[in-house]
C-alpha atoms as a PDB file:
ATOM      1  CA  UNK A   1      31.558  19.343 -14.300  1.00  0.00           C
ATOM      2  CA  UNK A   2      31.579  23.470 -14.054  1.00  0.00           C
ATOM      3  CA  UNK A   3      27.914  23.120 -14.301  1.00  0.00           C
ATOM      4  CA  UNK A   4      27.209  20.581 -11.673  1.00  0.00           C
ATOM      5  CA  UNK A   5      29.741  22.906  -9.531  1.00  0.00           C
ATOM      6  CA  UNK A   6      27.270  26.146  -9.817  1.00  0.00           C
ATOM      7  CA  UNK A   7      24.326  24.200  -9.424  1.00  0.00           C
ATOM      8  CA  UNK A   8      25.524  22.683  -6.188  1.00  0.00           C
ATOM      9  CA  UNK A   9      26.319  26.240  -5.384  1.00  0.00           C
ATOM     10  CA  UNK A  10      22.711  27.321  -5.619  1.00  0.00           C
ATOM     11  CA  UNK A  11      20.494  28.163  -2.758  1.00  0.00           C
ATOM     12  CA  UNK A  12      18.044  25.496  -3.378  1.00  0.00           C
ATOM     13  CA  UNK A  13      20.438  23.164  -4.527  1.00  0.00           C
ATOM     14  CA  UNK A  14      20.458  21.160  -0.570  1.00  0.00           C
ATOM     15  CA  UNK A  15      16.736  21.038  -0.939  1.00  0.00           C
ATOM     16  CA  UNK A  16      16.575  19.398  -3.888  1.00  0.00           C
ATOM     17  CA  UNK A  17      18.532  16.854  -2.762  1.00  0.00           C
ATOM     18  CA  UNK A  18      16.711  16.105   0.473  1.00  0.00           C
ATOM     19  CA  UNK A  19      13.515  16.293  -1.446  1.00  0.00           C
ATOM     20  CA  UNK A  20      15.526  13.406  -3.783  1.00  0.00           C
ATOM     21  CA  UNK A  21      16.392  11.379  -1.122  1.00  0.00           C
ATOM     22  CA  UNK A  22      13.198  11.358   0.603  1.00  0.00           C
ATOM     23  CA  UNK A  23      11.667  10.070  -2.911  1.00  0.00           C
ATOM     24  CA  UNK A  24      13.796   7.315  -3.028  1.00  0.00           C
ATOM     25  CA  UNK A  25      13.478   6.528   0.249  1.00  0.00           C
ATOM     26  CA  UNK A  26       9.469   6.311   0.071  1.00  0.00           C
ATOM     27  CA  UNK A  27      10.018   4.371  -3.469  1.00  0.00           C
ATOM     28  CA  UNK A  28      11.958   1.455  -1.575  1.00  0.00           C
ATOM     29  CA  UNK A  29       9.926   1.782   1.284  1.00  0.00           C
ATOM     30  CA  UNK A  30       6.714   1.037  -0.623  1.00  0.00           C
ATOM     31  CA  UNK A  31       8.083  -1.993  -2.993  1.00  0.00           C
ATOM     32  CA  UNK A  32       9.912  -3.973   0.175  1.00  0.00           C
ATOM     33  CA  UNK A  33       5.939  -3.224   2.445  1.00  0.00           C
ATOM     34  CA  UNK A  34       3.827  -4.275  -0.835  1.00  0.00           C
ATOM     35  CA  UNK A  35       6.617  -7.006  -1.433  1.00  0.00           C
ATOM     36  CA  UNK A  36       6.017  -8.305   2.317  1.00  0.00           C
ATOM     37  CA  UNK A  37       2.101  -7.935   1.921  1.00  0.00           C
ATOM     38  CA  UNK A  38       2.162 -10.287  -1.410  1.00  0.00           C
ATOM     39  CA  UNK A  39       4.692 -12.876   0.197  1.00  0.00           C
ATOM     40  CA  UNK A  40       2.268 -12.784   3.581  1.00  0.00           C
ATOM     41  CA  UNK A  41      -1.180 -13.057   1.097  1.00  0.00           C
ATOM     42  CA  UNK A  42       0.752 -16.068  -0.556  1.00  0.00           C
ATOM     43  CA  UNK A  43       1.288 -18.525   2.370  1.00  0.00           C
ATOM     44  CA  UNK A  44      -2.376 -19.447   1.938  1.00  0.00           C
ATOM     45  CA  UNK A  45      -3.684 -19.580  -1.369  1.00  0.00           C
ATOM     46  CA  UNK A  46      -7.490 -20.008  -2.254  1.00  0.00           C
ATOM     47  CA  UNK A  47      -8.611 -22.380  -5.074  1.00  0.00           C
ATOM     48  CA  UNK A  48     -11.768 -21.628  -6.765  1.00  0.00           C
ATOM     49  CA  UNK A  49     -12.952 -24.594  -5.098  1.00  0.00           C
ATOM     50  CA  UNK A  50     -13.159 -22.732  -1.641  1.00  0.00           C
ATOM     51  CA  UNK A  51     -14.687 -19.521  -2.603  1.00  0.00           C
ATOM     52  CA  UNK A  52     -17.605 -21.284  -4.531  1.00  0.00           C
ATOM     53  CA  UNK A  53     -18.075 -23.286  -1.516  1.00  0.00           C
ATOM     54  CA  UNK A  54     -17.950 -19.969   0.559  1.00  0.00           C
ATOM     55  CA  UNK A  55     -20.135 -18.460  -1.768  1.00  0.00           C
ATOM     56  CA  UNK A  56     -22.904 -21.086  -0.750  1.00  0.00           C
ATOM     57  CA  UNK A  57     -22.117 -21.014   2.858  1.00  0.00           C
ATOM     58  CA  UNK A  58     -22.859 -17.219   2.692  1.00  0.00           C
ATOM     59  CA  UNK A  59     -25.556 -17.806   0.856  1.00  0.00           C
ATOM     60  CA  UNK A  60     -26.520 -20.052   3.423  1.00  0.00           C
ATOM     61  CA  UNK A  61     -25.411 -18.135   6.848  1.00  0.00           C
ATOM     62  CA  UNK A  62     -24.566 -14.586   6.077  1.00  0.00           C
ATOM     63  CA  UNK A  63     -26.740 -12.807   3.257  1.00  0.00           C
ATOM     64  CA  UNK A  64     -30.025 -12.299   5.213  1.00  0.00           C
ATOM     65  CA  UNK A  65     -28.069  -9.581   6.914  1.00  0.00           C
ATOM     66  CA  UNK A  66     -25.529  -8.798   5.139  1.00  0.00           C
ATOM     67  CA  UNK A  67     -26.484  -8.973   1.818  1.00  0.00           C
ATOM     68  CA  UNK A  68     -26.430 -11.191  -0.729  1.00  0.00           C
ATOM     69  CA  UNK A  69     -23.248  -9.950  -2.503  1.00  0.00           C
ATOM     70  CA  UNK A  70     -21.542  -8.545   0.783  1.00  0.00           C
ATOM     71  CA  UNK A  71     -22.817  -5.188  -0.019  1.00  0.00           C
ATOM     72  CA  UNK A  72     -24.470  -4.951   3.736  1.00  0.00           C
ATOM     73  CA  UNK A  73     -27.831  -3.899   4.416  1.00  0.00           C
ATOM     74  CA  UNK A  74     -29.462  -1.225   6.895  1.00  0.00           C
ATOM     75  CA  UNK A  75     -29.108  -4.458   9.723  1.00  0.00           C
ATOM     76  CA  UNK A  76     -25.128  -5.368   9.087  1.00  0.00           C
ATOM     77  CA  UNK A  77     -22.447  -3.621   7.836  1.00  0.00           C
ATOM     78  CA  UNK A  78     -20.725  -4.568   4.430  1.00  0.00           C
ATOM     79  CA  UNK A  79     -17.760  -7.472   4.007  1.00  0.00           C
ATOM     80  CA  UNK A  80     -16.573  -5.788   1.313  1.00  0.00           C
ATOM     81  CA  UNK A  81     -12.460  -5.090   2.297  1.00  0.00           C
ATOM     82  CA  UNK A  82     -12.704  -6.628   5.512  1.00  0.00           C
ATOM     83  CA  UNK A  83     -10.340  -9.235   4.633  1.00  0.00           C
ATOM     84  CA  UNK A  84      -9.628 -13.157   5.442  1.00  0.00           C
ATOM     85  CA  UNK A  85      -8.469 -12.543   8.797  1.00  0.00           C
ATOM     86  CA  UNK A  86     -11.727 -10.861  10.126  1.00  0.00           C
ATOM     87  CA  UNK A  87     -13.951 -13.548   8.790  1.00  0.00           C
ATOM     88  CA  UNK A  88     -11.370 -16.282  10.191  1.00  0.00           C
ATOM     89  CA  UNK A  89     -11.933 -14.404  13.972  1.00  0.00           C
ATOM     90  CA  UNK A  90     -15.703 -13.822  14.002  1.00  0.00           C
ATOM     91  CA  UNK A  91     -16.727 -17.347  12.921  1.00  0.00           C
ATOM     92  CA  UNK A  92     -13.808 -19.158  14.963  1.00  0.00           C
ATOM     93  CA  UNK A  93     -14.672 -17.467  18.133  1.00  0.00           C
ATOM     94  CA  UNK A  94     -18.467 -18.118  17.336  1.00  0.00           C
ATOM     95  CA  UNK A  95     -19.618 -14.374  17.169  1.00  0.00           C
ATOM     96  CA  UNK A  96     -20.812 -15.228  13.378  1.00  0.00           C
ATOM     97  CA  UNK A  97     -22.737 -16.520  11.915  1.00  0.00           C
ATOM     98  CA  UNK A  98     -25.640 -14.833  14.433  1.00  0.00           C
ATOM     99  CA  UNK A  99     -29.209 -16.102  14.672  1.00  0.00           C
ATOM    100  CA  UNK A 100     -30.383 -12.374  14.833  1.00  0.00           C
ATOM    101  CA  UNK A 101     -27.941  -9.542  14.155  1.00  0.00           C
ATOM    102  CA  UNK A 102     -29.042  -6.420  16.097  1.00  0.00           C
ATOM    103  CA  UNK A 103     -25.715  -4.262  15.922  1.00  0.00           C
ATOM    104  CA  UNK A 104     -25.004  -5.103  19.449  1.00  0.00           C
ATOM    105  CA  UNK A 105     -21.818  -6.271  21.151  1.00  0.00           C
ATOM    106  CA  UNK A 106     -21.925 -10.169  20.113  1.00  0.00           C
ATOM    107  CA  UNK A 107     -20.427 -12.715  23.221  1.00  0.00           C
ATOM    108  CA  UNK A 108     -17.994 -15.318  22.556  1.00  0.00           C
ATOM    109  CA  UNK A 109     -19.806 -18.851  22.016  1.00  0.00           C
ATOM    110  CA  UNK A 110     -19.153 -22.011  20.326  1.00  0.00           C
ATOM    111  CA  UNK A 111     -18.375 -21.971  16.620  1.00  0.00           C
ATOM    112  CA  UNK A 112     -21.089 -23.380  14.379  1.00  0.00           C
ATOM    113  CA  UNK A 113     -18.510 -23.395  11.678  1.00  0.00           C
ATOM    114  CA  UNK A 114     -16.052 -25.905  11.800  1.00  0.00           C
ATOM    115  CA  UNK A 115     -12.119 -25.201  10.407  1.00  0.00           C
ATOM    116  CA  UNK A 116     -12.939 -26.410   7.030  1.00  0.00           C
ATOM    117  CA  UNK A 117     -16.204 -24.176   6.150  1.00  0.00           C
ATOM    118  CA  UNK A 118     -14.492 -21.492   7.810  1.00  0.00           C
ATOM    119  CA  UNK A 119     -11.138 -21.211   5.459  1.00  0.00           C
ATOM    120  CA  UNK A 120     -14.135 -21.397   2.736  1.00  0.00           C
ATOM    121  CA  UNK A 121     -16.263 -18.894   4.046  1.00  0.00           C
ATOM    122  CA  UNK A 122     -12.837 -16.572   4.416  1.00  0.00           C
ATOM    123  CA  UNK A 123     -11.880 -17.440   0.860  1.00  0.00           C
ATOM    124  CA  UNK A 124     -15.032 -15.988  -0.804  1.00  0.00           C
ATOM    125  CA  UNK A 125     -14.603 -12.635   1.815  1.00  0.00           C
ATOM    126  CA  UNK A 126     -11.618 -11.843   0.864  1.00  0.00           C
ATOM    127  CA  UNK A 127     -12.586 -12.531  -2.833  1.00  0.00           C
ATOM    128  CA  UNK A 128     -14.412  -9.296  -2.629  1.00  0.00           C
ATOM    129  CA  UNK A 129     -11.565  -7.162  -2.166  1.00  0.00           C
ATOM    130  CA  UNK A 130      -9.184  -5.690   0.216  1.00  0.00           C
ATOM    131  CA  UNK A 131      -8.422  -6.752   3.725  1.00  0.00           C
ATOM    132  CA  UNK A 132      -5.880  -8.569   5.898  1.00  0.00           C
ATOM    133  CA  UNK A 133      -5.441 -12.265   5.313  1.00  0.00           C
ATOM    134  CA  UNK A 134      -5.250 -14.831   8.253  1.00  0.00           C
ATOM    135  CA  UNK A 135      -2.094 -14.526   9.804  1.00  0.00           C
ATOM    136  CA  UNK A 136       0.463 -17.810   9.362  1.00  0.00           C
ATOM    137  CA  UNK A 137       0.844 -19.865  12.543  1.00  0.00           C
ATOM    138  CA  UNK A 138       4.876 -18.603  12.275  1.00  0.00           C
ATOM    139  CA  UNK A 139       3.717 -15.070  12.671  1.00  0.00           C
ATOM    140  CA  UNK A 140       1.294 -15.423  15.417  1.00  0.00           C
ATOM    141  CA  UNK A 141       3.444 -18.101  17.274  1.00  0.00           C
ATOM    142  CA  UNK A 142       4.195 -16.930  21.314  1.00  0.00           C
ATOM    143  CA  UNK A 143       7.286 -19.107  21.172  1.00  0.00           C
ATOM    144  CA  UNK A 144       8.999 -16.495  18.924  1.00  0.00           C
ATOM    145  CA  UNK A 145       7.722 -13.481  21.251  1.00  0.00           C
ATOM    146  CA  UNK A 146       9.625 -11.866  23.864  1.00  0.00           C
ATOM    147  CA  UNK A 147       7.183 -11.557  26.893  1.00  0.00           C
ATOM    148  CA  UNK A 148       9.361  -9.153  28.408  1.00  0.00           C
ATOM    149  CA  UNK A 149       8.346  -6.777  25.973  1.00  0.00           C
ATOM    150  CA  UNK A 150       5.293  -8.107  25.280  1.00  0.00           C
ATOM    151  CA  UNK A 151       4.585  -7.118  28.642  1.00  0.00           C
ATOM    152  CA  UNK A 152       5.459  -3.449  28.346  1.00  0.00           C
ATOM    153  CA  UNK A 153       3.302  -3.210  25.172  1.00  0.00           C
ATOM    154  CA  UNK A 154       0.137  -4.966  26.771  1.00  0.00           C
ATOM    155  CA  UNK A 155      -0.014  -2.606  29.714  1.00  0.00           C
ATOM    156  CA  UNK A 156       0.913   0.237  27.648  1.00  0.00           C
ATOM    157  CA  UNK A 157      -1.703   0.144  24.667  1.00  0.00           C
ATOM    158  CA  UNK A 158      -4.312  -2.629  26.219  1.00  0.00           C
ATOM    159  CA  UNK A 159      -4.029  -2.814  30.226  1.00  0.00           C
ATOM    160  CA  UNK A 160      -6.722   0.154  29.907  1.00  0.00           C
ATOM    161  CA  UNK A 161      -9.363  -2.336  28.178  1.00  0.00           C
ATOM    162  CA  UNK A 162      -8.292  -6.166  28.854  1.00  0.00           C
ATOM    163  CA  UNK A 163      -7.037  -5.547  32.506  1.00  0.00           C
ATOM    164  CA  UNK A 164      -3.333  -5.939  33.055  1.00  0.00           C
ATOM    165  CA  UNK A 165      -3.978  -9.549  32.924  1.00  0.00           C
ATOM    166  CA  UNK A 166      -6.408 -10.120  30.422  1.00  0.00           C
ATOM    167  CA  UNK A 167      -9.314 -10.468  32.055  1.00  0.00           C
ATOM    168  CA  UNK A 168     -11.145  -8.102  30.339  1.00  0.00           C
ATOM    169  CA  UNK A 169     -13.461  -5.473  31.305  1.00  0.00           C
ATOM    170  CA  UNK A 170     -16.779  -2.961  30.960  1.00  0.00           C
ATOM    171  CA  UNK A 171     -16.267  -0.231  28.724  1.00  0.00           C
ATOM    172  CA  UNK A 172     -18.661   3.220  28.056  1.00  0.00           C
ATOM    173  CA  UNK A 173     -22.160   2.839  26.244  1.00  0.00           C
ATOM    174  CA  UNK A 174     -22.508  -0.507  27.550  1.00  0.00           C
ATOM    175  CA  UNK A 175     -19.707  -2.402  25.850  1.00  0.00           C
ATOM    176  CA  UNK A 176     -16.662  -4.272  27.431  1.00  0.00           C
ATOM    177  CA  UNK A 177     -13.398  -5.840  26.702  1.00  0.00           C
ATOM    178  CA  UNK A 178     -13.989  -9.395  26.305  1.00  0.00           C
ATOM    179  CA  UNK A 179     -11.086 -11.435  28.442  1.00  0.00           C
ATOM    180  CA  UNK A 180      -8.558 -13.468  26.822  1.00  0.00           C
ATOM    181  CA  UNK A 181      -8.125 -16.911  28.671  1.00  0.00           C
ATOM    182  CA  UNK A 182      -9.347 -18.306  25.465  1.00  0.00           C
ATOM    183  CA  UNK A 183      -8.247 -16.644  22.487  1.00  0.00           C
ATOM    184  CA  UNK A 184      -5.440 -18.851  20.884  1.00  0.00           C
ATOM    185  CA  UNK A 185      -2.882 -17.111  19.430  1.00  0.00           C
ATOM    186  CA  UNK A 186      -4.177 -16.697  15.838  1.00  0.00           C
ATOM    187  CA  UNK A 187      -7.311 -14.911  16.997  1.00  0.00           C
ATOM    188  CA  UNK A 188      -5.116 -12.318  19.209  1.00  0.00           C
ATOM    189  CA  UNK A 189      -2.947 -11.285  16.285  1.00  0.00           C
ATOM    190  CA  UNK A 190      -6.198 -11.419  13.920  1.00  0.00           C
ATOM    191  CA  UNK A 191      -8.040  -8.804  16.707  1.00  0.00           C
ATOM    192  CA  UNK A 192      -5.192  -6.731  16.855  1.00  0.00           C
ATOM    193  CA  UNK A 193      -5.158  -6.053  12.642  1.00  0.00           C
ATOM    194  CA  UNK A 194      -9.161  -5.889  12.617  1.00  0.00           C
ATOM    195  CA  UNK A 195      -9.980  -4.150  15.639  1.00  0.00           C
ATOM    196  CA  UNK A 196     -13.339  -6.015  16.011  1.00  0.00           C
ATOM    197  CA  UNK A 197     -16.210  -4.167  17.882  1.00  0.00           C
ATOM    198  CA  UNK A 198     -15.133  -1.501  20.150  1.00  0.00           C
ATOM    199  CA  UNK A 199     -11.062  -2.643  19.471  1.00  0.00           C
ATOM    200  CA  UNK A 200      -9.198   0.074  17.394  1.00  0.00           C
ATOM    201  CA  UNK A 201      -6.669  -1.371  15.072  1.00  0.00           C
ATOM    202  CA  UNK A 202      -3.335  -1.846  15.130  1.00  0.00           C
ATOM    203  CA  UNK A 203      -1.677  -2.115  12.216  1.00  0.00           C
ATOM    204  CA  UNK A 204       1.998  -3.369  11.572  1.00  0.00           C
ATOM    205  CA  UNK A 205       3.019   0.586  11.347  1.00  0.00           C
ATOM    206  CA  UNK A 206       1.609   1.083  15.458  1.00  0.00           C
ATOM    207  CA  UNK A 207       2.440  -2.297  16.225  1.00  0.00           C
ATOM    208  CA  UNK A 208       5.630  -3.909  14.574  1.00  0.00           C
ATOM    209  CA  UNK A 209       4.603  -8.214  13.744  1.00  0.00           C
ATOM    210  CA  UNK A 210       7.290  -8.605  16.198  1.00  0.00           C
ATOM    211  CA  UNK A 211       5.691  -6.861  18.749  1.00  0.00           C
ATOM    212  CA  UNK A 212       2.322  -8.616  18.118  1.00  0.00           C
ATOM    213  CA  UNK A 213       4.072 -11.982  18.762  1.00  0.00           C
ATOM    214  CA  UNK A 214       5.786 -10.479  21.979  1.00  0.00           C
ATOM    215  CA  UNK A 215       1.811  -9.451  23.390  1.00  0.00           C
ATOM    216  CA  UNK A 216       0.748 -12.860  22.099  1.00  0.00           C
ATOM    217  CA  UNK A 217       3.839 -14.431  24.660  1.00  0.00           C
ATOM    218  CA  UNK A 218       2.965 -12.193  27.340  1.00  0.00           C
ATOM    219  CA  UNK A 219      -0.873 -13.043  27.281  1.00  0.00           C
ATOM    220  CA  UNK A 220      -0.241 -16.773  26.861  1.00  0.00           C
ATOM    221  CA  UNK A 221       2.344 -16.837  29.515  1.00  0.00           C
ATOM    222  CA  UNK A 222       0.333 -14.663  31.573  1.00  0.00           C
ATOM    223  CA  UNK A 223      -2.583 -17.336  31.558  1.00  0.00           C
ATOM    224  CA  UNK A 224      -0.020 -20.233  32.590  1.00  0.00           C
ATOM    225  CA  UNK A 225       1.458 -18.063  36.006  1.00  0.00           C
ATOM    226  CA  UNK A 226       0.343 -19.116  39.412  1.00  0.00           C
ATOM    227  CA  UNK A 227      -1.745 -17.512  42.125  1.00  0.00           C
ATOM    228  CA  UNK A 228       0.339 -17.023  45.313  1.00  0.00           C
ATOM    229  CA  UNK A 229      -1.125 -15.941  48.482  1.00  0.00           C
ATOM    230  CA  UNK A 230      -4.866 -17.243  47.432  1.00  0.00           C
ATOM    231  CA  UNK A 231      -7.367 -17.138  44.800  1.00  0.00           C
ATOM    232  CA  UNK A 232      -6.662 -14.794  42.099  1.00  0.00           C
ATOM    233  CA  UNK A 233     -10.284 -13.499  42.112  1.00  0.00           C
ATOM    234  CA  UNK A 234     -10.130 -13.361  38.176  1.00  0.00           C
ATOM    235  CA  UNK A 235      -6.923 -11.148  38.392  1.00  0.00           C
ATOM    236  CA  UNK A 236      -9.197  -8.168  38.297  1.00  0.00           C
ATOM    237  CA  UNK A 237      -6.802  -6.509  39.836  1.00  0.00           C
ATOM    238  CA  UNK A 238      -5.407  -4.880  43.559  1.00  0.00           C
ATOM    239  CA  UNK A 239      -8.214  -2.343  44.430  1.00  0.00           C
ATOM    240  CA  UNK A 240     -10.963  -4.908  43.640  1.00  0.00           C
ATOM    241  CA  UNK A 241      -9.121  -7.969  45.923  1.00  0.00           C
ATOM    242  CA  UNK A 242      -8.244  -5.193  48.302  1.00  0.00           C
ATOM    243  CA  UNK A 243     -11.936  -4.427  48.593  1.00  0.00           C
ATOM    244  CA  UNK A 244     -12.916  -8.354  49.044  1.00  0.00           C
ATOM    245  CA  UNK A 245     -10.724  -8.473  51.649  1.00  0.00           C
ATOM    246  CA  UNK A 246     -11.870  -5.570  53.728  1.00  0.00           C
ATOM    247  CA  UNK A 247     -15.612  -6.468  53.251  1.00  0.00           C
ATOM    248  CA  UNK A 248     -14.896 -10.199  53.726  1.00  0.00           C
ATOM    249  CA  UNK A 249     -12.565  -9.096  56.767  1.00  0.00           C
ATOM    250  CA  UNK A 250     -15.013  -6.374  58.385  1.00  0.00           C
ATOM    251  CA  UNK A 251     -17.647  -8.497  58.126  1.00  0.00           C
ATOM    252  CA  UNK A 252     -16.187 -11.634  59.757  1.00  0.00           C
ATOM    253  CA  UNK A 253     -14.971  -9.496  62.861  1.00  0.00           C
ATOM    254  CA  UNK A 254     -18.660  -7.455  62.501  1.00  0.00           C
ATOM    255  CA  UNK A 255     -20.482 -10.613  63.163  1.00  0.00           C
ATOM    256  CA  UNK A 256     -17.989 -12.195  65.818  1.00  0.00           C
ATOM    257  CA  UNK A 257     -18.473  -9.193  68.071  1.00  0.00           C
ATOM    258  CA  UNK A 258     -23.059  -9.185  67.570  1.00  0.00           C
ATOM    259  CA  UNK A 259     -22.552 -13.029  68.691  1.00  0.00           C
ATOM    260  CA  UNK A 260     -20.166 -12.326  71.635  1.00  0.00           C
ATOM    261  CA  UNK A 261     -22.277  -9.615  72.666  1.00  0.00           C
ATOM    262  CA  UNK A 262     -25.277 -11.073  72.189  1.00  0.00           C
ATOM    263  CA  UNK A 263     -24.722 -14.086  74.963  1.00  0.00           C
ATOM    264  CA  UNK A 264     -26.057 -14.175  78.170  1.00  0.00           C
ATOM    265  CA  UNK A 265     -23.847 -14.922  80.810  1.00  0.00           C
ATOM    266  CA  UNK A 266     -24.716 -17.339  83.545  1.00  0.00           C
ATOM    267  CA  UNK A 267     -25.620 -16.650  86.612  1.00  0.00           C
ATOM    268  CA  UNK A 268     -23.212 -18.051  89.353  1.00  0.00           C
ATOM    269  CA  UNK A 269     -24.843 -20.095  91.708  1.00  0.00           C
ATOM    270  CA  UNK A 270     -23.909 -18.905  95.131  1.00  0.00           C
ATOM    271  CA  UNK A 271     -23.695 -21.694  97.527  1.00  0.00           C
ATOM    272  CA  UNK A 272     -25.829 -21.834 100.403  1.00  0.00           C
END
């Protein structure tokens, strides 16, 4: 043990150990997240059955723009490592397939896809390499969310885009914030690990899986709270209803006063 004793006594000695201890840490760090990923992958399986029948379907739908092996072309950008999850929120909320794929902000609009060709079309994707899969229902579910903090989180990273209510909103160079009154939970938590279109994304290092379930409550619950006092004029927030009401107000008393003023009065007949 003498020599353990003088190398503990060398100047380098406590780096070396920290330097150890870091190594290990990153070692265990890496097989529990990889570990996680596999288990998460696993929850929904895809036969060879489904990605031959996506395989057509893209065929079918997808390769005029985007080539017909994913690769992308000068029109669309390449599927290759996008993962399950963005296919399963483009074609759900009807943004893909597109009739004509210009590389401009594409509206929400009803699916042409049903659930079915969808899981297919997701199964051949993801197929191709890399990528987040769809998220479980448990993982996305707002009943295991804590809207408190969901709340917090919302205004903090996405009040700035989505409104503080989630009624979206315009954006620079023409693009906006879509609003959320219809995105079921699945398609939240999918946006949130794809960032599709102008979204950044926020992976479970930003944004814990428990924190994504506690936006998911806030926005659902959010969509479910009354309007007390009047309409909610889309919750687009104070300085906009402030402004309705001053214009709406102004204007009421404006044109009370041109009638008032504008009447004759009667002349009194004086009796003879």
């Amino acid at each position: 043990m003498k020599w353990f004793t003088a190398w503990r006594r060398r100047p380098w000695a406590g780096y070396a150990v920290v330097l150890a201890a870091l190594a290990i840490i990153g070692v265990v760090y890496a097989g529990v997240s990889s570990g996680a990923d596999r288990a998460q992958a696993s929850d929904t399986p895809a036969s060879a059955q489904d990605v031959a029948k996506g395989k057509e379907l893209f065929n079918q739908q997808c390769s005029s723009c985007h080539g017909g092996n994913g690769q992308g072309t000068r029109n669309a950008p390449s599927l290759i490592g996008v993962g399950a999850a963005s296919v399963d929120f483009q074609v759900s909320t009807g943004r893909m397939p597109a009739a004509n794929y210009s590389g401009a902000q594409i509206p929400r609009k009803k699916r042409t896809l049903n659930d079915e060709q969808t899981r297919q079309l997701a199964a051949y994707i993801a197929s191709l390499g890399g990528g987040p899969p769809v998220p479980s229902a448990g993982q996305s579910d707002p009943a295991h969310g804590d809207s408190a903090l969901g709340g917090k989180l919302f205004r903090a990273n996405c009040a700035q885009c989505h409104n503080f209510a989630g009624s979206g909103g315009a954006l620079t160079g023409g693009k906006y914030a879509p609003p959320l009154d219809k995105a079921t939970p699945t398609q939240i938590y999918e946006a949130m690990i794809t960032g599709p279109q102008a979204m950044p994304v926020f992976n479970d290092t930003t944004v814990t899986p428990a924190q994504k379930r506690a936006i998911i409550a806030y926005v659902t619950q959010t969509r479910e709270e009354p309007n007390p006092g009047g309409s909610g004029l889309g919750r687009v927030g104070p300085v906009a209803e402030g402004l309705v009401g001053w214009l709406v107000g102004i204007g009421f008393m404006v044109v009370a006063a041109m009638w008032l003023t504008a009447r004759k009065p009667k002349k009194k007949q004086q009796n003879d």
